[in-house]
Protein backbone atom coordinates (compact mmCIF):
# COMPACT_ATOMS: atom_id res chain seq x y z
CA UNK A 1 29.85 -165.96 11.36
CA UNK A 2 26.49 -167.93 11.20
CA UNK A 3 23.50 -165.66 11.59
CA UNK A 4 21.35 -168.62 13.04
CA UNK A 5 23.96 -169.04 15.91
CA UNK A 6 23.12 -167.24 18.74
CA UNK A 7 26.44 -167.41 20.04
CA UNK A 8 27.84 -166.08 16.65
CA UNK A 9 25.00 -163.37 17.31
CA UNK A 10 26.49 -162.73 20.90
CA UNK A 11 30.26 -162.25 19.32
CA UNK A 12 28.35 -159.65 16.93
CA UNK A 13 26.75 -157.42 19.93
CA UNK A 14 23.47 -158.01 18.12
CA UNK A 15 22.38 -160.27 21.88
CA UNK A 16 23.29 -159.05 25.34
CA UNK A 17 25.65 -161.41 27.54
CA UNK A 18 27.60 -161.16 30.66
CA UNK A 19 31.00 -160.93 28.77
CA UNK A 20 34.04 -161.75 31.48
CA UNK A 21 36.58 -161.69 29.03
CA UNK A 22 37.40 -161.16 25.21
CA UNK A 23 40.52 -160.95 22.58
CA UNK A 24 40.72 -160.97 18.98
CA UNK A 25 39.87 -164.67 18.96
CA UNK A 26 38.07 -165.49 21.76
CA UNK A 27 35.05 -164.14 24.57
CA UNK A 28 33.60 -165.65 27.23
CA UNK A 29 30.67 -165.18 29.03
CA UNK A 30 28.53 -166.26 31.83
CA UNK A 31 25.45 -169.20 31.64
CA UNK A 32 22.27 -167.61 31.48
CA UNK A 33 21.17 -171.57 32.83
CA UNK A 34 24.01 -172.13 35.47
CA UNK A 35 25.48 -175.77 36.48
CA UNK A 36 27.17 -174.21 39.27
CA UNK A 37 28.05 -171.07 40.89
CA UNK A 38 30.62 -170.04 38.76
CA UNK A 39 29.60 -171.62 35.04
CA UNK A 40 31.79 -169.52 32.23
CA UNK A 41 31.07 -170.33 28.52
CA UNK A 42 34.26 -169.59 26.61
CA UNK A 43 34.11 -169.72 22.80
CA UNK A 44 36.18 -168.85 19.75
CA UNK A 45 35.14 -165.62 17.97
CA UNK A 46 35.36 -167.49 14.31
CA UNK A 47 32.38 -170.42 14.06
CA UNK A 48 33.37 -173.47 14.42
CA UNK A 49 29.81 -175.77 15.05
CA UNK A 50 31.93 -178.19 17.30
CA UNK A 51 34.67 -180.03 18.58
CA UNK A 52 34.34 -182.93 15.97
CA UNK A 53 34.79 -180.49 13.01
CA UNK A 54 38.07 -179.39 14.37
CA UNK A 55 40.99 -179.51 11.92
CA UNK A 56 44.67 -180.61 12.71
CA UNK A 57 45.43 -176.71 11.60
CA UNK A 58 43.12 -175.60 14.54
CA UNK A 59 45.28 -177.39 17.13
CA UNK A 60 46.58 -173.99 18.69
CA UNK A 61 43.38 -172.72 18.79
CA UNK A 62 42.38 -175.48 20.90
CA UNK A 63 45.20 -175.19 23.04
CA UNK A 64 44.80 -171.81 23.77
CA UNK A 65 41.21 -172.84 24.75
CA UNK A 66 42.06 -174.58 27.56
CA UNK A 67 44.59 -172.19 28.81
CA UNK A 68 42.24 -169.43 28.52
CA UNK A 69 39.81 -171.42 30.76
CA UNK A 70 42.90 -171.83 33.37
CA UNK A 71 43.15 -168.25 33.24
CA UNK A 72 39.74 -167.72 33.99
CA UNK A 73 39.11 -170.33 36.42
CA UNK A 74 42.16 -168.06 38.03
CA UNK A 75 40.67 -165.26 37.58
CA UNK A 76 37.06 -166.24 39.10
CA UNK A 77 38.81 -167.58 41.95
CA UNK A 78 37.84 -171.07 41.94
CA UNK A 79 41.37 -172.01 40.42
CA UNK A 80 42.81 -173.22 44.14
CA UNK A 81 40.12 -175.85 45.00
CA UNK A 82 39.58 -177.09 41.62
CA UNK A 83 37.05 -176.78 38.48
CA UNK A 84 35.58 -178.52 35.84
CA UNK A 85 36.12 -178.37 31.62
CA UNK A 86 33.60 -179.27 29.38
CA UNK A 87 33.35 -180.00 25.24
CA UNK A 88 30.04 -181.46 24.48
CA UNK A 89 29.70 -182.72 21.07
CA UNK A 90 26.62 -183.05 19.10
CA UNK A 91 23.11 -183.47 20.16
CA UNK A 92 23.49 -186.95 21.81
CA UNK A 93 26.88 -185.52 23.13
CA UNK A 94 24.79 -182.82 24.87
CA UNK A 95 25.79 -179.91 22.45
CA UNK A 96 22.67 -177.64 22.39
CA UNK A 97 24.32 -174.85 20.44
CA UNK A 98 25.98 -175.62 17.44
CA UNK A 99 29.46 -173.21 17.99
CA UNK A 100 31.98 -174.65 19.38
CA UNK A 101 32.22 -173.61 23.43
CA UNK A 102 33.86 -174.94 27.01
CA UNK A 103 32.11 -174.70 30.02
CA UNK A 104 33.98 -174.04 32.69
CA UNK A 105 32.70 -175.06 36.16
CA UNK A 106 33.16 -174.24 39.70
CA UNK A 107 32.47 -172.90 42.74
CA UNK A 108 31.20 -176.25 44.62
CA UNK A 109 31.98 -179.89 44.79
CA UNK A 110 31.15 -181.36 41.78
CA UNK A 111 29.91 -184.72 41.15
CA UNK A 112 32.78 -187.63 40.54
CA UNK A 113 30.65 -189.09 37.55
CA UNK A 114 29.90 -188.62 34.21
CA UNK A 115 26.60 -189.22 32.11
């Protein structure tokens, strides 16, 4: 755990958050600045500042990432007509917290481009 990261600080219970699902490993939460209607952060429990310091030993960890979002976007009922995963990394890569998270997205037609 970090104590500057507010996500690690969310994973602690020390901030409130809209929690729609947790494990051991991982929780996942609603935006408190939505992109769309149904916008689920889902991060790992351990800190991990992003994508890009990911080891070949994390590999399962990332897998079961994206099939937790699957799950979810199951779950929050957007699964049928489609949804949207994304990994910012770094600041230029649009990363405004430094923990590793996925966004998942749904809940309207979103747009075809990217950047």
């Amino acid at each position: 755990m970090s104590e500057e990261c507010i996500f690690c600080r969310i994973v602690a219970g020390e901030l409130p958050a809209d929690i729609v699902y947790k494990d051991e490993d991982f929780l996942a939460f609603r935006d408190i600045m939505p992109k769309a209607p149904t916008h689920v952060l889902i991060i790992p429990k351990a800190h991990t500042a992003s994508v890009g310091e990911l080891t070949d030993g994390q590999q399962e960890l990332a897998g079961r990432l994206i099939i937790l979002a699957k799950n979810l976007a199951k779950k929050e009922g957007i699964a049928g007509k489609g949804y949207r995963l994304v990994i910012n990394c770094g600041p230029e890569g649009g990363q405004v917290v430094p923990h590793l998270h996925l966004h998942l997205l749904g809940g309207r037609q979103m747009d075809a481009r990217l950047g």
